[in-house]
N, C-alpha and C. Protein backbone atom coordinates (compact mmCIF):
# COMPACT_ATOMS: atom_id res chain seq x y z
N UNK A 1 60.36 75.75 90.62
CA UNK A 1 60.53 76.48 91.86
C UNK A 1 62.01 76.78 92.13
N UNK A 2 63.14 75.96 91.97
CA UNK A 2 64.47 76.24 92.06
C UNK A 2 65.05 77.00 91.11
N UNK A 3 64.16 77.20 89.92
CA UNK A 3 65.00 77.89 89.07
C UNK A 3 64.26 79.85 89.23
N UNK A 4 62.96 79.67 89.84
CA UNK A 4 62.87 81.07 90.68
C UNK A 4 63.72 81.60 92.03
N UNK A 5 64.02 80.01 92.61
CA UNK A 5 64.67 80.50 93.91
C UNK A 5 65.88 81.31 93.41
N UNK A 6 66.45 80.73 92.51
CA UNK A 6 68.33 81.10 91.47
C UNK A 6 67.72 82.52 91.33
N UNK A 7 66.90 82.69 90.78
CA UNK A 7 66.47 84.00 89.93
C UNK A 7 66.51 85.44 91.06
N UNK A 8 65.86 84.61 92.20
CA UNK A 8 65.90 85.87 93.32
C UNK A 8 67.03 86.16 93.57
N UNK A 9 67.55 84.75 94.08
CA UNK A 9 69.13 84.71 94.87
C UNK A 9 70.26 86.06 93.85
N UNK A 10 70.05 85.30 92.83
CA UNK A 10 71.28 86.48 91.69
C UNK A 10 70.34 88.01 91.79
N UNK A 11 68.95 87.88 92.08
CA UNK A 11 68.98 89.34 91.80
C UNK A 11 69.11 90.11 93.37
N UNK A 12 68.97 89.27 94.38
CA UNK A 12 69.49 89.90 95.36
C UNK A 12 70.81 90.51 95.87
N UNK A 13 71.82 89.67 95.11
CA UNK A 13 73.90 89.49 94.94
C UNK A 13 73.72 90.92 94.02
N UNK A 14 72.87 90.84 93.09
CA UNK A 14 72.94 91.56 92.22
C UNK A 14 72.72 93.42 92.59
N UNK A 15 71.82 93.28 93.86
CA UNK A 15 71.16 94.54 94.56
C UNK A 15 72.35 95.40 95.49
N UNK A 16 72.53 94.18 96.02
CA UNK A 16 74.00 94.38 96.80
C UNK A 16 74.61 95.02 96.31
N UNK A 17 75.51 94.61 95.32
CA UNK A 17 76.17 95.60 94.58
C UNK A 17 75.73 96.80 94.04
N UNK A 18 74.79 96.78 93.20
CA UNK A 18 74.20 98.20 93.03
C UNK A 18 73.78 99.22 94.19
N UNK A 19 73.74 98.40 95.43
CA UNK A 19 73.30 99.67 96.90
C UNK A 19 74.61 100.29 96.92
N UNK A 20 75.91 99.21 96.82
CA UNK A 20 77.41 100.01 97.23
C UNK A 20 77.36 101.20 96.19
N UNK A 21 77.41 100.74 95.10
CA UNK A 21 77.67 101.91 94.01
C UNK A 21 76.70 103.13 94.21
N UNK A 22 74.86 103.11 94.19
CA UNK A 22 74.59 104.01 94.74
C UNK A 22 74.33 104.67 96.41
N UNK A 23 75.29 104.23 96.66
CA UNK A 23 76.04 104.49 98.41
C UNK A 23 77.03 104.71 98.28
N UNK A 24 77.89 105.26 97.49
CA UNK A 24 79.06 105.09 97.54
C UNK A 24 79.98 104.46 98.44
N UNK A 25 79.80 103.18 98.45
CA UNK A 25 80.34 101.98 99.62
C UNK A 25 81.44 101.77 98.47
N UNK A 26 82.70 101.36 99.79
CA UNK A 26 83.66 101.30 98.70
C UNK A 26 83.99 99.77 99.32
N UNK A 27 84.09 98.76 98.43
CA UNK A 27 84.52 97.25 98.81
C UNK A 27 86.19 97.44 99.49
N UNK A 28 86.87 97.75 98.46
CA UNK A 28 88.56 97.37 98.97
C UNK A 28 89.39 98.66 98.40
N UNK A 29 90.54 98.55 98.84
CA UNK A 29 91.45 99.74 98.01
C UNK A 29 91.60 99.31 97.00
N UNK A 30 91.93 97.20 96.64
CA UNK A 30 92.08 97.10 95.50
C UNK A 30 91.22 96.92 94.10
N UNK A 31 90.23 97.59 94.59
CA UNK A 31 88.89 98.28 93.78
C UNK A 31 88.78 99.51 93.63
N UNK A 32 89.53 100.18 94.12
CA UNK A 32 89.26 101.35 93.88
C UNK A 32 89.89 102.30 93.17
N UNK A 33 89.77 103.60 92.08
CA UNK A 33 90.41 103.93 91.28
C UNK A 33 90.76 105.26 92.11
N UNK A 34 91.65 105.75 91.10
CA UNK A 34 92.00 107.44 91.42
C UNK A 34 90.76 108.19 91.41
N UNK A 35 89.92 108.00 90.12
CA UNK A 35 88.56 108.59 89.96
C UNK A 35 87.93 108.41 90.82
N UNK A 36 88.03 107.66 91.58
CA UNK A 36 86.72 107.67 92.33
C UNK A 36 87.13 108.11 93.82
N UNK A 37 88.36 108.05 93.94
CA UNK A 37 89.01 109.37 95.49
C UNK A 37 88.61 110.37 94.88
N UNK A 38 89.00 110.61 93.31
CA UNK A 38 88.52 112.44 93.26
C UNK A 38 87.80 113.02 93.08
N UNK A 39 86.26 111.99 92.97
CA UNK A 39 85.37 112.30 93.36
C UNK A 39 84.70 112.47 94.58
N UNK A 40 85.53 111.34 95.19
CA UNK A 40 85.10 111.46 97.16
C UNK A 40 85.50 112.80 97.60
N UNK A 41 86.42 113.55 96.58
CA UNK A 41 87.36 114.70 97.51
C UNK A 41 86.94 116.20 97.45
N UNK A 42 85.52 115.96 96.24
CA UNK A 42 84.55 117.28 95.88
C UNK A 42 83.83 117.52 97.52
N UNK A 43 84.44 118.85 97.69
CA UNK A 43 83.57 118.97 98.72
C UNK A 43 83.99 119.43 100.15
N UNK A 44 85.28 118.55 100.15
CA UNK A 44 86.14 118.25 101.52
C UNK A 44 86.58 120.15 101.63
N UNK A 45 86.61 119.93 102.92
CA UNK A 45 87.25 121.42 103.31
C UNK A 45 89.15 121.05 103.84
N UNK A 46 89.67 121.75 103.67
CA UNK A 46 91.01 121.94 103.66
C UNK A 46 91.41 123.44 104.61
N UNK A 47 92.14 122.47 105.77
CA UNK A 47 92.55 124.20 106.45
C UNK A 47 94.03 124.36 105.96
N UNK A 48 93.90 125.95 105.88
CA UNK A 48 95.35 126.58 105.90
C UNK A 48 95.91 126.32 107.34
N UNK A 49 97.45 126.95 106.91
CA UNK A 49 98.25 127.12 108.23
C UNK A 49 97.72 128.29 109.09
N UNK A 50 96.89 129.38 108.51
CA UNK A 50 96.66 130.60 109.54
C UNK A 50 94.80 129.76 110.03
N UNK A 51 94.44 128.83 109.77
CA UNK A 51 93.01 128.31 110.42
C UNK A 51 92.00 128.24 109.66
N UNK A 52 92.31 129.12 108.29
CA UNK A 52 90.94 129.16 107.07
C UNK A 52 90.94 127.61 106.74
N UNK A 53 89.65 127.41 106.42
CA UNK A 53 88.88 126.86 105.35
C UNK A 53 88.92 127.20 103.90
N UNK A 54 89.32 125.82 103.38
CA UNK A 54 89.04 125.81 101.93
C UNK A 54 88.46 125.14 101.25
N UNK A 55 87.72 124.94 100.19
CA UNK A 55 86.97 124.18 100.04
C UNK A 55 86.94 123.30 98.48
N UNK A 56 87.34 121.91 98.41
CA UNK A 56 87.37 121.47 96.95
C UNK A 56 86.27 121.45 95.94
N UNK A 57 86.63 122.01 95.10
CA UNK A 57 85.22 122.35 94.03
C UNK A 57 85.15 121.30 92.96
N UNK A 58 86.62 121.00 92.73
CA UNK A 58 86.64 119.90 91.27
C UNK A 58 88.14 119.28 91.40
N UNK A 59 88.52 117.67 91.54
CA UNK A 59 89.34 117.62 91.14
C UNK A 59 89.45 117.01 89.63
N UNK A 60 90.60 116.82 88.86
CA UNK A 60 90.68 116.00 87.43
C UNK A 60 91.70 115.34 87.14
N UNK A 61 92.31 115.08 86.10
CA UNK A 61 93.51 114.21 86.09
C UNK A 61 94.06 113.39 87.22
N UNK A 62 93.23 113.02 87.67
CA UNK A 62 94.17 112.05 88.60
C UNK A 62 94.79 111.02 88.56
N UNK A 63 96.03 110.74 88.80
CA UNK A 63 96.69 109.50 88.77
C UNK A 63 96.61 108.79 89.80
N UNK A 64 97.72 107.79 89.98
CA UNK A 64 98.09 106.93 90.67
C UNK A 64 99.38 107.15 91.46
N UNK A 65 100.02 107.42 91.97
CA UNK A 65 101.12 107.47 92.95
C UNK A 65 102.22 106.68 93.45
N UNK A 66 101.08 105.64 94.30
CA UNK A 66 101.71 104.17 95.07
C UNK A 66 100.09 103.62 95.34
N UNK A 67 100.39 102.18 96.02
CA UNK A 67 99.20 101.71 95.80
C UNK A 67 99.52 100.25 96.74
N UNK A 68 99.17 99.90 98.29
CA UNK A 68 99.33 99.21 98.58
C UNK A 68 97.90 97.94 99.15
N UNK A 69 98.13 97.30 99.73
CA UNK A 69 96.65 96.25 100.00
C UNK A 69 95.88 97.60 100.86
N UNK A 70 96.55 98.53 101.95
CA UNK A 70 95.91 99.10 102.71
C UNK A 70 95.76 100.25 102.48
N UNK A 71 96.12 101.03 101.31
CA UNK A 71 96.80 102.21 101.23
C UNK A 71 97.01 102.75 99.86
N UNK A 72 95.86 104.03 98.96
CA UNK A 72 95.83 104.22 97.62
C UNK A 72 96.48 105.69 97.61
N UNK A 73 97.57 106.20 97.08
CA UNK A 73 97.79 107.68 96.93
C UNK A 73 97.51 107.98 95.60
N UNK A 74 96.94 109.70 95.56
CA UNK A 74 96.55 109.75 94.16
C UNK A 74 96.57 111.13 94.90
N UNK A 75 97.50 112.04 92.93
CA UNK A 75 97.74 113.59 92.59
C UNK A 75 96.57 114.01 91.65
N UNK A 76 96.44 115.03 91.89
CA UNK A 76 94.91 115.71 90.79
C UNK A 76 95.46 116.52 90.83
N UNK A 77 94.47 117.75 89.80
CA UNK A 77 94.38 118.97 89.54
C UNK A 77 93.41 119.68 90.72
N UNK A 78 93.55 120.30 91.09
CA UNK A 78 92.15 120.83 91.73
C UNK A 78 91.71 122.12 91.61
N UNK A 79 90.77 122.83 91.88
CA UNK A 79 90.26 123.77 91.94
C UNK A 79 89.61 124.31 93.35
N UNK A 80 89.75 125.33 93.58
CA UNK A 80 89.56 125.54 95.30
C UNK A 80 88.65 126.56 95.13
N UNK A 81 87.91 126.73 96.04
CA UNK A 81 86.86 127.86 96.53
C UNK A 81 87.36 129.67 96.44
N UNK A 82 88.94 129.36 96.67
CA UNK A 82 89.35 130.58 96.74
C UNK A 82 89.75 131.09 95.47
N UNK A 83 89.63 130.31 94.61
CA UNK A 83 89.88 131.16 93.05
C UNK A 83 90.81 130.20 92.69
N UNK A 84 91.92 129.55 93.46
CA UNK A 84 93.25 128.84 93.18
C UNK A 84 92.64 127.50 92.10
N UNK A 85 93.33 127.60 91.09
CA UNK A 85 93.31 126.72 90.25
C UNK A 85 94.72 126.06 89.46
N UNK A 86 95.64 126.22 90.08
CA UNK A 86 97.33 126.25 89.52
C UNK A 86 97.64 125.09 90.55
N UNK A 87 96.81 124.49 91.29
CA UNK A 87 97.49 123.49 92.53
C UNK A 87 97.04 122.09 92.03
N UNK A 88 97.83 121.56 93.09
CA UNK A 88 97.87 119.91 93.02
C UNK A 88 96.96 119.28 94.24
N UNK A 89 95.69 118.47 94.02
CA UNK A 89 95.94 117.66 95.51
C UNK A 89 95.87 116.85 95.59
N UNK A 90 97.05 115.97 96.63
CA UNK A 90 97.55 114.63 97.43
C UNK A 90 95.93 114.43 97.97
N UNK A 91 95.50 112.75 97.53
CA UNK A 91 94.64 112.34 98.15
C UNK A 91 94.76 111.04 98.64
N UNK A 92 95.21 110.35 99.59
CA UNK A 92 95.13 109.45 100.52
C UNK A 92 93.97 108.68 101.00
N UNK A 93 93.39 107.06 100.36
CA UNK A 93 92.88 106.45 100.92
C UNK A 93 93.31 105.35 101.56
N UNK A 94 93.19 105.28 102.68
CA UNK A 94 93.66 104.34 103.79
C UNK A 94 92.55 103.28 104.14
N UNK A 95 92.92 101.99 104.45
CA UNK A 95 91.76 101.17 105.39
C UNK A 95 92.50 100.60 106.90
N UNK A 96 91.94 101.15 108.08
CA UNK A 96 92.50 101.18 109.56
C UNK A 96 91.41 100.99 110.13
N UNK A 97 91.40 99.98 111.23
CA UNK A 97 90.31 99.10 111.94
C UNK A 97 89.24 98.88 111.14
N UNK A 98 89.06 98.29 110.23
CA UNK A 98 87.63 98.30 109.19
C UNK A 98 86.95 99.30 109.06
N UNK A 99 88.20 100.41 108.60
CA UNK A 99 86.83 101.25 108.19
C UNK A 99 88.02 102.40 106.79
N UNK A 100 87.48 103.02 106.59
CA UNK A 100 87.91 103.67 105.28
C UNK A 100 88.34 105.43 105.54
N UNK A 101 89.53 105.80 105.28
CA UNK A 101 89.87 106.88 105.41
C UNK A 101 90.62 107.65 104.66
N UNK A 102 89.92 108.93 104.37
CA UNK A 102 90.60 109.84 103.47
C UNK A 102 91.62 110.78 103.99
N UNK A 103 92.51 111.59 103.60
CA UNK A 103 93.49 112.40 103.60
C UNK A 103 93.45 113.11 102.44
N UNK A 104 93.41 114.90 102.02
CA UNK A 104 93.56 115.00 101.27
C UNK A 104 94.79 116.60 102.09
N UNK A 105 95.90 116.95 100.76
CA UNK A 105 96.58 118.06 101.21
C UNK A 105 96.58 118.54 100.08
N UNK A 106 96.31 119.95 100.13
CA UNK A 106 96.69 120.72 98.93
C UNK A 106 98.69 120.47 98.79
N UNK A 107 99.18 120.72 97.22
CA UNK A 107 100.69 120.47 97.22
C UNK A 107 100.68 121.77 95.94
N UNK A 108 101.56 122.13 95.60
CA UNK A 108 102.33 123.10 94.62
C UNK A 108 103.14 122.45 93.58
């Protein structure tokens, strides 16, 4: 009987983790890669200075930047809705009052 109770217990620890991953729940910054901001960042809309919308289609190459307990910066390639494919984008994950926050800016 204790060695079924073990059996549940690990496959429940075990569920856990697999809900974050297909939830994209993110544990810590210091878990988290560039890849996986630039995948959070498919999608995000981006305003210009005149009020448009833009919209991220793909980022790639992404690195690393700086990288603190609270605080992940990461440069990509991106590709934009508007045809632009020659840009860079700054993506910023932050953690402020328990909870998780992105920033992304198009750069040149």
């Amino acid at each position: 009987m204790k060695t079924l109770n073990l059996i549940i217990f690990a496959l429940i620890l075990s569920g856990c983790d697999m809900l974050d991953s297909i939830f994209g729940g993110l544990i810590s910054i210091e878990d988290t890669t560039c890849s996986d901001v630039q995948e959070d960042a498919k999608g995000a809309a981006l305003k210009n200075l005149f009020g448009g919308t833009i919209t991220v289609l793909n980022v790639s190459n992404s690195r690393e930047i700086s990288r603190t307990k609270d605080k992940l910066v990461c440069i990509g390639d991106v590709r934009l809705d508007n045809g632009d494919s020659n840009s860079k984008l700054r993506m910023e994950l932050t953690f402020d009052d328990n909870q998780f926050w992105y920033r992304y800016e198009e750069v040149q």
